[in-house]
C-alpha atoms as a PDB file:
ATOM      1  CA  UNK A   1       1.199  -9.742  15.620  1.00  0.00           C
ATOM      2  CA  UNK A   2       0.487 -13.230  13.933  1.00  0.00           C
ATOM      3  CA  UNK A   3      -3.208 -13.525  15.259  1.00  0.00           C
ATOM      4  CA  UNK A   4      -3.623 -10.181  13.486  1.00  0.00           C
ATOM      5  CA  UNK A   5      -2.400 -10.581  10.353  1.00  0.00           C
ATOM      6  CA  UNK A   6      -4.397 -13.885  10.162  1.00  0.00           C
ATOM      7  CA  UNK A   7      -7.449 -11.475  11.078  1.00  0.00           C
ATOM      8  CA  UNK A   8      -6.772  -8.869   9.181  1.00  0.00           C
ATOM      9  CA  UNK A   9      -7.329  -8.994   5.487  1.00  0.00           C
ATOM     10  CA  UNK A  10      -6.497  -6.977   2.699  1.00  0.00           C
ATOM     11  CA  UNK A  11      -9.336  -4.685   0.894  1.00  0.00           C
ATOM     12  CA  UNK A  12     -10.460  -6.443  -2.339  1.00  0.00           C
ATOM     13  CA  UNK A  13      -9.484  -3.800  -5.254  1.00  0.00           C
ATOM     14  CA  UNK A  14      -9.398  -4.684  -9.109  1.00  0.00           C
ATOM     15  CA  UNK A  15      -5.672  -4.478 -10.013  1.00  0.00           C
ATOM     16  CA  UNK A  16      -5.788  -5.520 -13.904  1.00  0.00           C
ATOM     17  CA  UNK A  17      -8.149  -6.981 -16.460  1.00  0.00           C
ATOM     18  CA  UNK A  18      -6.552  -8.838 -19.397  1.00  0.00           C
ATOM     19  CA  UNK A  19      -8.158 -10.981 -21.843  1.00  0.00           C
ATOM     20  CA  UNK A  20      -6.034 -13.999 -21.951  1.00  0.00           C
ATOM     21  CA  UNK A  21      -7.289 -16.357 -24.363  1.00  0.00           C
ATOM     22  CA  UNK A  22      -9.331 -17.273 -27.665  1.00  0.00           C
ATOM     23  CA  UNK A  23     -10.703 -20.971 -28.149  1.00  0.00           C
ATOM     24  CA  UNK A  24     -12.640 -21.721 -31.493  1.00  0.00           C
ATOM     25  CA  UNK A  25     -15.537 -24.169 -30.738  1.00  0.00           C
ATOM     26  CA  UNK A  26     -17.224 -24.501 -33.684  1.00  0.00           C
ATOM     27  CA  UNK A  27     -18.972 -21.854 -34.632  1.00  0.00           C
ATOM     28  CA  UNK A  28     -18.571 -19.969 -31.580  1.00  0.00           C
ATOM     29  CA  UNK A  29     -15.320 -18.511 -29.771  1.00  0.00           C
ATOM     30  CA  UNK A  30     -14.425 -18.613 -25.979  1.00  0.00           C
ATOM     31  CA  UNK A  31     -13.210 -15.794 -24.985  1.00  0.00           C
ATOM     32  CA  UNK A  32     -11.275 -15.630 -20.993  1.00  0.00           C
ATOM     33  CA  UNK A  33     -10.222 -12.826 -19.255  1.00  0.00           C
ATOM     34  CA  UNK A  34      -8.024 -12.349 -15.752  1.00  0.00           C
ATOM     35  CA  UNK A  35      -9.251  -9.976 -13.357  1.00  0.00           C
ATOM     36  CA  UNK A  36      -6.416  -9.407 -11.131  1.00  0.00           C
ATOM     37  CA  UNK A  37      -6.947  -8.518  -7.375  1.00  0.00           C
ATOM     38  CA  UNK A  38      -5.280  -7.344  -3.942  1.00  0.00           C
ATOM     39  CA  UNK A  39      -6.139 -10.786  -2.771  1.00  0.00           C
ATOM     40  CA  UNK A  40      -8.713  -9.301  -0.426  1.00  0.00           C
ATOM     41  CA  UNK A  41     -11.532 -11.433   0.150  1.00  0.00           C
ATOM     42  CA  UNK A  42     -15.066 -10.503  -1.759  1.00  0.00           C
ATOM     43  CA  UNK A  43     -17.132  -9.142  -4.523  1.00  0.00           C
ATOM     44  CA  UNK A  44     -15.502  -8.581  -8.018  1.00  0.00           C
ATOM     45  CA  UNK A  45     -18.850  -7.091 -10.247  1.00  0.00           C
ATOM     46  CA  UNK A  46     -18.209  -7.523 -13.990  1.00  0.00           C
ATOM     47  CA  UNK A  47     -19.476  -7.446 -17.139  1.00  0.00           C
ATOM     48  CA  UNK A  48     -18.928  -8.755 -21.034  1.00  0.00           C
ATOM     49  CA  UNK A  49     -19.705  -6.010 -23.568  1.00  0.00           C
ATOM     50  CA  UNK A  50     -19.991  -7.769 -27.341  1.00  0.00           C
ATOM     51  CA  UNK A  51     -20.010  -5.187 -29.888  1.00  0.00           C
ATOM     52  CA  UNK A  52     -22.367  -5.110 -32.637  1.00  0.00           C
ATOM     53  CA  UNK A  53     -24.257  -7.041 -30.423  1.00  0.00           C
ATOM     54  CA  UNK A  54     -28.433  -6.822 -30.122  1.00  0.00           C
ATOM     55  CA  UNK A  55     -29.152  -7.455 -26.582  1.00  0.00           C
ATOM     56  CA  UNK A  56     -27.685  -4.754 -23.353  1.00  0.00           C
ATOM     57  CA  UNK A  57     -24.670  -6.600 -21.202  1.00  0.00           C
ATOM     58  CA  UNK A  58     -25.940  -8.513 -17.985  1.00  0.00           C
ATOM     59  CA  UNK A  59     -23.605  -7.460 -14.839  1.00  0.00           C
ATOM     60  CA  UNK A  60     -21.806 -10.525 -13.387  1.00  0.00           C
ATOM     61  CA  UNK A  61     -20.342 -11.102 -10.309  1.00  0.00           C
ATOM     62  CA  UNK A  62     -17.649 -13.681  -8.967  1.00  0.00           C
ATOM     63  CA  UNK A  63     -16.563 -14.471  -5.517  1.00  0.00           C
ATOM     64  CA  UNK A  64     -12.969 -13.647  -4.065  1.00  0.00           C
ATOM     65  CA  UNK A  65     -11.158 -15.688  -1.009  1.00  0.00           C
ATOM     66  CA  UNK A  66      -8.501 -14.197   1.225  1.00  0.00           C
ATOM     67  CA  UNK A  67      -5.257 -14.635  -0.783  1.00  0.00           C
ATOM     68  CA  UNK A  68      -6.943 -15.111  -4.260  1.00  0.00           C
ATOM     69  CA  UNK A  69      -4.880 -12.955  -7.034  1.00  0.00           C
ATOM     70  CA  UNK A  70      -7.068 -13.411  -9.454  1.00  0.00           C
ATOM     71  CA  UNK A  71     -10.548 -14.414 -11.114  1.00  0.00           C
ATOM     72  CA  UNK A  72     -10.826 -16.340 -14.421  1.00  0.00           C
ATOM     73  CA  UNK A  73     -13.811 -15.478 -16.456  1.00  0.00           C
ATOM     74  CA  UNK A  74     -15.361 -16.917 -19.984  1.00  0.00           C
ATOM     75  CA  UNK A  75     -18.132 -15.794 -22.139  1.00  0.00           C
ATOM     76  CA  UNK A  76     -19.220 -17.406 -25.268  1.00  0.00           C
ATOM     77  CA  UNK A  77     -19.566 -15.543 -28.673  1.00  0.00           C
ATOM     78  CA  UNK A  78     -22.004 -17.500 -30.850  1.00  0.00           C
ATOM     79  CA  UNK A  79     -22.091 -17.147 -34.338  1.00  0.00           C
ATOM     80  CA  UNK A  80     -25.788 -17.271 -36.112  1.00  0.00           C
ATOM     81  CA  UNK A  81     -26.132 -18.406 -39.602  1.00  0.00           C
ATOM     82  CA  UNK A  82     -23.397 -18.762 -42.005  1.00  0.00           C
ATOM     83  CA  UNK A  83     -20.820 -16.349 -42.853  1.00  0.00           C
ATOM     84  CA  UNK A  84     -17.924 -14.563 -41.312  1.00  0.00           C
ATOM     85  CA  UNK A  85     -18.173 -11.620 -38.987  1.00  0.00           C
ATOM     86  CA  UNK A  86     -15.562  -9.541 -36.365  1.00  0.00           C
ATOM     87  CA  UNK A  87     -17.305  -8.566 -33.097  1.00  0.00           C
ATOM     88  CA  UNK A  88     -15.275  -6.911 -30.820  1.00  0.00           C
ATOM     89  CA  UNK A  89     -15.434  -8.290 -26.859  1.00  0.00           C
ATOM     90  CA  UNK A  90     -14.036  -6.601 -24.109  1.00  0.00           C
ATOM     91  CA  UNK A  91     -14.484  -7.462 -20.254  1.00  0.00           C
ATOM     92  CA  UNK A  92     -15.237  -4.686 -18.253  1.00  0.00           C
ATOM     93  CA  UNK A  93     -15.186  -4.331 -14.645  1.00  0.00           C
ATOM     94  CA  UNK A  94     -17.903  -2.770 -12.330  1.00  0.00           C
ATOM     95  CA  UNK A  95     -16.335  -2.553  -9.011  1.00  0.00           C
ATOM     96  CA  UNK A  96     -14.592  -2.660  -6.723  1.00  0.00           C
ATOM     97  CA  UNK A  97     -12.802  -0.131  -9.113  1.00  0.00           C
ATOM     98  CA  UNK A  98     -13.002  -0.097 -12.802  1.00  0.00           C
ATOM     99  CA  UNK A  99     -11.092  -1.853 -15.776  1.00  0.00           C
ATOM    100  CA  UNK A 100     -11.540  -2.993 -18.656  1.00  0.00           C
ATOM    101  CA  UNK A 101      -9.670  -5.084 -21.205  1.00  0.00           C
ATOM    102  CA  UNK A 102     -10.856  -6.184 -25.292  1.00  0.00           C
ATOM    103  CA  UNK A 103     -10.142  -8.533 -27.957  1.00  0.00           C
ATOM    104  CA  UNK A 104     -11.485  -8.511 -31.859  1.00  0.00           C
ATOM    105  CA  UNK A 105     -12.973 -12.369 -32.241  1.00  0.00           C
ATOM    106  CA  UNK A 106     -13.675 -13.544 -35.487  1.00  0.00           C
ATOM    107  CA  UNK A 107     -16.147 -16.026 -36.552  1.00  0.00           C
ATOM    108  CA  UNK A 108     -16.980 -18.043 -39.381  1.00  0.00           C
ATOM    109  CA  UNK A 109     -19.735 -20.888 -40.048  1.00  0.00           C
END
Protein backbone atom coordinates (compact mmCIF):
# COMPACT_ATOMS: atom_id res chain seq x y z
CA UNK A 1 0.00 0.00 0.00
CA UNK A 2 2.91 2.56 0.73
CA UNK A 3 4.95 1.72 -2.53
CA UNK A 4 1.69 2.65 -4.26
CA UNK A 5 0.74 5.65 -3.00
CA UNK A 6 4.37 6.84 -3.51
CA UNK A 7 3.67 5.67 -7.26
CA UNK A 8 0.61 6.79 -7.70
CA UNK A 9 -0.05 10.44 -8.18
CA UNK A 10 -2.89 12.55 -8.25
CA UNK A 11 -4.30 14.01 -11.78
CA UNK A 12 -3.17 17.67 -12.13
CA UNK A 13 -6.65 19.73 -12.31
CA UNK A 14 -6.93 23.66 -11.91
CA UNK A 15 -8.79 24.10 -8.58
CA UNK A 16 -8.86 28.12 -8.30
CA UNK A 17 -7.34 31.18 -9.89
CA UNK A 18 -7.10 34.31 -7.71
CA UNK A 19 -5.23 37.36 -8.34
CA UNK A 20 -3.42 37.99 -5.19
CA UNK A 21 -1.49 41.02 -5.41
CA UNK A 22 -0.77 44.64 -6.94
CA UNK A 23 2.90 46.15 -6.72
CA UNK A 24 3.42 49.75 -8.22
CA UNK A 25 6.91 49.92 -9.89
CA UNK A 26 7.07 53.01 -11.32
CA UNK A 27 5.16 53.45 -13.99
CA UNK A 28 4.15 50.00 -14.35
CA UNK A 29 2.08 47.57 -11.95
CA UNK A 30 2.83 43.85 -11.06
CA UNK A 31 0.14 42.08 -11.06
CA UNK A 32 0.30 38.00 -9.33
CA UNK A 33 -2.12 35.52 -9.47
CA UNK A 34 -2.46 31.81 -7.63
CA UNK A 35 -3.44 29.04 -9.68
CA UNK A 36 -4.45 26.47 -7.30
CA UNK A 37 -4.03 22.68 -8.11
CA UNK A 38 -4.80 18.92 -7.03
CA UNK A 39 -1.12 18.72 -6.43
CA UNK A 40 -0.81 16.35 -9.37
CA UNK A 41 2.32 16.61 -11.10
CA UNK A 42 2.36 18.57 -14.72
CA UNK A 43 1.22 21.11 -17.18
CA UNK A 44 -0.84 24.18 -15.93
CA UNK A 45 -1.45 26.29 -19.61
CA UNK A 46 -2.31 29.94 -18.88
CA UNK A 47 -2.72 33.09 -20.09
CA UNK A 48 -2.81 37.11 -19.09
CA UNK A 49 -5.61 38.95 -20.92
CA UNK A 50 -4.94 43.05 -20.51
CA UNK A 51 -7.89 44.88 -21.57
CA UNK A 52 -7.78 47.74 -23.78
CA UNK A 53 -4.75 46.27 -24.73
CA UNK A 54 -3.25 46.35 -28.64
CA UNK A 55 -1.47 43.16 -29.02
CA UNK A 56 -3.57 39.24 -28.74
CA UNK A 57 -2.53 37.32 -25.22
CA UNK A 58 0.50 34.81 -25.60
CA UNK A 59 -0.50 31.29 -23.86
CA UNK A 60 1.90 30.46 -20.97
CA UNK A 61 2.66 27.49 -19.38
CA UNK A 62 4.25 26.56 -15.87
CA UNK A 63 5.44 23.32 -14.53
CA UNK A 64 3.71 21.36 -11.56
CA UNK A 65 5.62 18.73 -9.06
CA UNK A 66 3.87 15.95 -7.21
CA UNK A 67 2.46 17.66 -4.07
CA UNK A 68 2.61 21.30 -5.45
CA UNK A 69 -0.83 23.24 -4.44
CA UNK A 70 -0.22 25.90 -6.28
CA UNK A 71 1.57 28.10 -9.08
CA UNK A 72 2.50 31.79 -8.59
CA UNK A 73 2.36 33.84 -11.68
CA UNK A 74 3.29 37.75 -12.55
CA UNK A 75 2.80 39.83 -15.56
CA UNK A 76 3.81 43.35 -15.93
CA UNK A 77 1.40 46.21 -17.02
CA UNK A 78 3.49 49.03 -18.48
CA UNK A 79 2.29 52.32 -18.73
CA UNK A 80 3.36 54.43 -22.08
CA UNK A 81 3.57 58.11 -21.96
CA UNK A 82 2.18 60.24 -19.33
CA UNK A 83 -1.17 60.20 -17.94
CA UNK A 84 -3.46 57.99 -15.99
CA UNK A 85 -5.34 55.05 -17.38
CA UNK A 86 -7.49 51.75 -15.80
CA UNK A 87 -6.81 48.53 -17.77
CA UNK A 88 -8.45 45.72 -16.55
CA UNK A 89 -6.12 42.26 -16.12
CA UNK A 90 -7.42 39.05 -15.49
CA UNK A 91 -5.47 35.59 -15.53
CA UNK A 92 -7.09 33.06 -17.32
CA UNK A 93 -6.47 29.49 -17.39
CA UNK A 94 -6.18 27.14 -20.49
CA UNK A 95 -6.10 23.73 -19.12
CA UNK A 96 -6.07 21.38 -17.46
CA UNK A 97 -9.63 22.88 -16.85
CA UNK A 98 -10.56 26.45 -17.07
CA UNK A 99 -10.54 29.56 -14.64
CA UNK A 100 -10.13 32.66 -14.61
CA UNK A 101 -9.68 35.44 -12.08
CA UNK A 102 -9.34 39.77 -12.75
CA UNK A 103 -8.25 42.85 -11.18
CA UNK A 104 -8.79 46.74 -12.44
CA UNK A 105 -4.90 48.21 -12.27
CA UNK A 106 -4.46 51.70 -12.46
CA UNK A 107 -1.59 53.58 -13.74
CA UNK A 108 -0.24 56.89 -13.72
CA UNK A 109 3.16 58.51 -15.11
Amino acid sequence: MVIYLRLHHTALAVTGVAITAQLKNGCAVDVTGRISTTGGPGTVTYQWVITPQATAPHPLSQSVTAGQSAVYVTVSDQGTGHGQRTQQVTLQVLGPGQGRASTHVDISC
